[in-house]
C-alpha atoms as a PDB file:
ATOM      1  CA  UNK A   1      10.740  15.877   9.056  1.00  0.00           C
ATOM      2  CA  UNK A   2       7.822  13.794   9.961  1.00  0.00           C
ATOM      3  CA  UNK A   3       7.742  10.273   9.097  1.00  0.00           C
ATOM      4  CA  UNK A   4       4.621   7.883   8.636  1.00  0.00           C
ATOM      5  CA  UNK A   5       4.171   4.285   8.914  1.00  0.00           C
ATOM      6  CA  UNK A   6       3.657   2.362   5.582  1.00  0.00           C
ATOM      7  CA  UNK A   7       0.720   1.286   7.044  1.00  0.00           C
ATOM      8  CA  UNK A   8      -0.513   4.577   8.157  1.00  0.00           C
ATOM      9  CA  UNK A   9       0.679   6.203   4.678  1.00  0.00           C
ATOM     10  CA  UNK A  10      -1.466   3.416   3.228  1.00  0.00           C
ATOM     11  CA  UNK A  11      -4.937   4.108   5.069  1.00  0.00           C
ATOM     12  CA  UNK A  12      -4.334   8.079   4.610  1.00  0.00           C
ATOM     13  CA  UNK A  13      -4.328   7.423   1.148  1.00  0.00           C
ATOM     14  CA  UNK A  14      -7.035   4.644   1.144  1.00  0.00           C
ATOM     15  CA  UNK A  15      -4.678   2.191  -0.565  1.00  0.00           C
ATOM     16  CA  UNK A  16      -3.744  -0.815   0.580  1.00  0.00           C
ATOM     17  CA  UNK A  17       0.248  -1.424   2.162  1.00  0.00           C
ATOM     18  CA  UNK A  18       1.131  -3.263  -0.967  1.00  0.00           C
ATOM     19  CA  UNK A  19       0.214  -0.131  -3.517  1.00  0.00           C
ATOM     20  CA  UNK A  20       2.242   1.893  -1.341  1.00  0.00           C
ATOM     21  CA  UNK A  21       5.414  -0.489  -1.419  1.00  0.00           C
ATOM     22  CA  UNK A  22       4.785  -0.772  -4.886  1.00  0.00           C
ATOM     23  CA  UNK A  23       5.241   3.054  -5.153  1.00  0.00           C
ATOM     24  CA  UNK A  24       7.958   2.368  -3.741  1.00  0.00           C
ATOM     25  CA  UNK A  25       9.433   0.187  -5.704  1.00  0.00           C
ATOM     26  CA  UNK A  26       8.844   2.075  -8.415  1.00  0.00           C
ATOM     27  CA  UNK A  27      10.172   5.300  -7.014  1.00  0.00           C
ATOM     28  CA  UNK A  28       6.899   7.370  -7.092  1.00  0.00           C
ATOM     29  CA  UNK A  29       7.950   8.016  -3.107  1.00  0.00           C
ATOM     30  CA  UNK A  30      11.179   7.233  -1.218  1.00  0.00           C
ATOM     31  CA  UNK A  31      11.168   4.848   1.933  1.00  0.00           C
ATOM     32  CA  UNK A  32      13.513   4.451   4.943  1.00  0.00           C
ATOM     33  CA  UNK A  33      13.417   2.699   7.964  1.00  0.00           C
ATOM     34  CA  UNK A  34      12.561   4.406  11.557  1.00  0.00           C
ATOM     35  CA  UNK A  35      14.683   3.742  14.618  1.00  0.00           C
ATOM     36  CA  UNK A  36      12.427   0.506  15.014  1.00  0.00           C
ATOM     37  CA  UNK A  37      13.575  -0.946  11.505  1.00  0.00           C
ATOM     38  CA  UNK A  38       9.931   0.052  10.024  1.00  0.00           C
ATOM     39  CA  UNK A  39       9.625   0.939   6.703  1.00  0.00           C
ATOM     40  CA  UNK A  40       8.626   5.072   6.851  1.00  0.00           C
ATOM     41  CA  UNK A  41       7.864   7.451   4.317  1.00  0.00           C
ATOM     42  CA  UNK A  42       8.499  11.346   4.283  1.00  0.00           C
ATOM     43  CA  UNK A  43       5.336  12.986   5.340  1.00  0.00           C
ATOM     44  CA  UNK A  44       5.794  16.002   2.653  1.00  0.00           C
ATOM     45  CA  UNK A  45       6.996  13.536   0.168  1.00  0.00           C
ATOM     46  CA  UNK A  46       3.402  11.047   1.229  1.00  0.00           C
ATOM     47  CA  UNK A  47       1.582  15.000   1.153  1.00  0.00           C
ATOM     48  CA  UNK A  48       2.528  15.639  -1.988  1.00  0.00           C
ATOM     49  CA  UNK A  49       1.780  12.295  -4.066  1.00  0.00           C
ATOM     50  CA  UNK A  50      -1.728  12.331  -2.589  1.00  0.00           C
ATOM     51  CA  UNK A  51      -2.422  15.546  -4.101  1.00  0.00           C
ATOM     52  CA  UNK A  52      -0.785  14.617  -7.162  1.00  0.00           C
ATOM     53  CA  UNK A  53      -3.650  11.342  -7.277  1.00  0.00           C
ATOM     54  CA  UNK A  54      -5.845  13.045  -5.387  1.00  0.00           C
ATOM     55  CA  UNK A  55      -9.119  12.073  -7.911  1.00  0.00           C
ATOM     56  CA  UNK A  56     -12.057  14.446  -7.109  1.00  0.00           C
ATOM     57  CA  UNK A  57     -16.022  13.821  -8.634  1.00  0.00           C
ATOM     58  CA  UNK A  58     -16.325  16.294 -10.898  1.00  0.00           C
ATOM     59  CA  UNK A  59     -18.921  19.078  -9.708  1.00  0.00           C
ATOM     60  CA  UNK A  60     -21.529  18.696 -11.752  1.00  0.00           C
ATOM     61  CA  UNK A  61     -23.174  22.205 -10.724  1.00  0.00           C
ATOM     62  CA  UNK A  62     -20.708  23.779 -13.081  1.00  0.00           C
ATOM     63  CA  UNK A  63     -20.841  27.202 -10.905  1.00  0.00           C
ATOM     64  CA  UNK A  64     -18.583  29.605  -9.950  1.00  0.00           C
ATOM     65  CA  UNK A  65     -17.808  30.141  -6.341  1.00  0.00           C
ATOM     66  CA  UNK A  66     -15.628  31.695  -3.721  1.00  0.00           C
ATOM     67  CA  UNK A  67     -15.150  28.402  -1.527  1.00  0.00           C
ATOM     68  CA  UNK A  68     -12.496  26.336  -2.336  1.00  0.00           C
ATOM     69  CA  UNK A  69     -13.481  23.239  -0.451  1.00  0.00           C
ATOM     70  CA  UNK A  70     -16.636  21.569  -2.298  1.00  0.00           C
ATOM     71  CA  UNK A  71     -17.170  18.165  -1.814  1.00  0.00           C
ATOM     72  CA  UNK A  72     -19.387  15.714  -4.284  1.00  0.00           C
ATOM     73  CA  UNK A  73     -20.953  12.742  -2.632  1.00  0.00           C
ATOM     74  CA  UNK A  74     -24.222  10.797  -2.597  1.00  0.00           C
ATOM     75  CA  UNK A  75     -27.238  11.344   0.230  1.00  0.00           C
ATOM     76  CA  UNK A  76     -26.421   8.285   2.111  1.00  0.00           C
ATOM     77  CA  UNK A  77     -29.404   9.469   5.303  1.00  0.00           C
ATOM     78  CA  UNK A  78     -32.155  12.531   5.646  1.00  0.00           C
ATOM     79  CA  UNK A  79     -33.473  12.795   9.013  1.00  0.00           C
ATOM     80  CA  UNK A  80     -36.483  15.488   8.462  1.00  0.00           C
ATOM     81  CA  UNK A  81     -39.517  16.555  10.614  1.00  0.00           C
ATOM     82  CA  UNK A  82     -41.532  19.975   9.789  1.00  0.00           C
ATOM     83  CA  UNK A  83     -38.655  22.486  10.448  1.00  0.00           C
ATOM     84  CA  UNK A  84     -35.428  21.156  10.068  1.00  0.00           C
ATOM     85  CA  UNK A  85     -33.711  18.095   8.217  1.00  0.00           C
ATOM     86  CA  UNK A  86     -30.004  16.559   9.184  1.00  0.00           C
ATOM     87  CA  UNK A  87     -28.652  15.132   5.787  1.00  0.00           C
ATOM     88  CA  UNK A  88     -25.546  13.040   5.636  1.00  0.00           C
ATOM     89  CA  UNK A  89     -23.474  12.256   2.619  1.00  0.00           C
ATOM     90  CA  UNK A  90     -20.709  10.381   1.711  1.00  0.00           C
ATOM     91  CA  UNK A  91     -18.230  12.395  -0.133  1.00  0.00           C
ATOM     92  CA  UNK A  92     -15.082   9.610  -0.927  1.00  0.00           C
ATOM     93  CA  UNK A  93     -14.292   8.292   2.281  1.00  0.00           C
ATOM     94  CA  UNK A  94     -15.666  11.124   4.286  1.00  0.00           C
ATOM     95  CA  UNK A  95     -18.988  12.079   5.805  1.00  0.00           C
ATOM     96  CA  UNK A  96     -20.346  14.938   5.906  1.00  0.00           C
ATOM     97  CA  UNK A  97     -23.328  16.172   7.766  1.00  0.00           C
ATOM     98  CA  UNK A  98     -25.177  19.474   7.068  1.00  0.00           C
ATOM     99  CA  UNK A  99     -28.226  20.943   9.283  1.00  0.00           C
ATOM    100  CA  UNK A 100     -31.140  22.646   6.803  1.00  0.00           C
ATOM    101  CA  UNK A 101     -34.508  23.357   7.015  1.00  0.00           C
ATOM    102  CA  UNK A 102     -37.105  20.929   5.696  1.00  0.00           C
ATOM    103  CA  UNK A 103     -37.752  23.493   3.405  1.00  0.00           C
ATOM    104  CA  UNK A 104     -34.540  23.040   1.802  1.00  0.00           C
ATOM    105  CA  UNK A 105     -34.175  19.713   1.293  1.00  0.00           C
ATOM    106  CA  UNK A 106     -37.713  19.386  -0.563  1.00  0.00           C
ATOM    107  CA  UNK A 107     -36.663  22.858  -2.998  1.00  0.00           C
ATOM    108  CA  UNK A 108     -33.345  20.801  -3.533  1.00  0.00           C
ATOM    109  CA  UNK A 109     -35.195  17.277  -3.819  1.00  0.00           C
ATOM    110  CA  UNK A 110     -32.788  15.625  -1.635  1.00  0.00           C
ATOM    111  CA  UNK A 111     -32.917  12.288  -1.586  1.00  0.00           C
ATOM    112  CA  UNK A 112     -30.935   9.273  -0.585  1.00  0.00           C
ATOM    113  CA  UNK A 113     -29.070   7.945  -3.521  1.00  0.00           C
ATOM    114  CA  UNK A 114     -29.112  11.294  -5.266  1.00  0.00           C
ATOM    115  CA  UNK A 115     -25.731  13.739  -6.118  1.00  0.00           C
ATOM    116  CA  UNK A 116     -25.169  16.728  -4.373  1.00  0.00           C
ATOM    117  CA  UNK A 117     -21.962  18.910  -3.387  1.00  0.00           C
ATOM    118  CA  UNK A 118     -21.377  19.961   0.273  1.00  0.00           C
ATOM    119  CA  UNK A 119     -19.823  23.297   0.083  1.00  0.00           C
ATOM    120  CA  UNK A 120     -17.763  24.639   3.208  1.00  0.00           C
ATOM    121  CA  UNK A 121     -17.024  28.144   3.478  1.00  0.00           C
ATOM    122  CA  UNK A 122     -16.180  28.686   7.092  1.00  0.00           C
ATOM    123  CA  UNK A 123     -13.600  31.228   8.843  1.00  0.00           C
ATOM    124  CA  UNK A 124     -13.341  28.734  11.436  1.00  0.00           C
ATOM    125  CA  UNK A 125     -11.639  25.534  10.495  1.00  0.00           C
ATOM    126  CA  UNK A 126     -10.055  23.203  13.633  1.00  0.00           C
ATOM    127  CA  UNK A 127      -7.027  21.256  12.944  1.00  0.00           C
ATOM    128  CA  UNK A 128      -6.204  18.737  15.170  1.00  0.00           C
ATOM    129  CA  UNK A 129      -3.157  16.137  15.684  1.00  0.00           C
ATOM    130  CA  UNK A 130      -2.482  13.410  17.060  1.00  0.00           C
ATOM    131  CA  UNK A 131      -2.112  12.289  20.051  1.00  0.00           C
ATOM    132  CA  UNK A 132       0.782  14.016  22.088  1.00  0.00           C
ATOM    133  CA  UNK A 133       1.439  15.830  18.987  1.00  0.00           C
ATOM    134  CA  UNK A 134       0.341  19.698  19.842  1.00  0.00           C
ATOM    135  CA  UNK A 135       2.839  22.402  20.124  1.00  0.00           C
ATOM    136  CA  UNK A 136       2.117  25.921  21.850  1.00  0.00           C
END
């Protein structure tokens, strides 16, 4: 079983150490100590409280679709000439950055400050570890 850090459980979840020793304390997740004498937490127990309080924006597009992984956030940069435009936005703590033509982001009426959902349908997703951590 994999076991995280308090610390690291902490900044996975974007909480600070004290909220997770307070679930603890509470027994919303279960705590041991590593070889070190460092308070650890069960990485499928830690996986399956932050989807539990996992709070997502609600889309506000209200459509239907196929991919699974759509992310709300706020236009945070546009980077635009005549062709093509970069646009950034911050979804929660995570940035996302999407290539489109200029085009696009005037039919759209991108903006920074303004709403939109990045929506990632892709049949090529990379999964990495940390360091040390890969297996054949």
């Amino acid at each position: 079983m994999s076991q995280i850090r308090i610390k690291e459980a902490a900044s996975f979840l974007g909480v600070s150490d004290d909220t997770v020793r307070r679930w603890i304390d509470n027994g919303l997740l279960a705590s041991t100590k590593d070889q070190a004498g460092r308070g650890v937490v069960d990485g499928l127990a830690l996986a399956q409280l932050a989807r539990q309080n996992a709070v997502l924006p609600a889309d506000p597009s209200e459509i239907g679709r196929s991919a699974r992984n759509r992310l709300v956030g706020v236009v945070t940069e546009i980077i635009m000439d005549t062709v093509m435009a970069q646009v950034e936005l911050q979804c929660g703590p995570h940035r996302i950055v999407s290539l489109m033509s200029s085009e696009a982001v005037r039919e759209l009426g991108l903006e920074p400050g303004s709403v939109a959902i990045a929506v990632v349908k892709a049949t090529t997703v990379i999964i990495e570890t940390p360091g040390g951590k890969a297996h054949e």
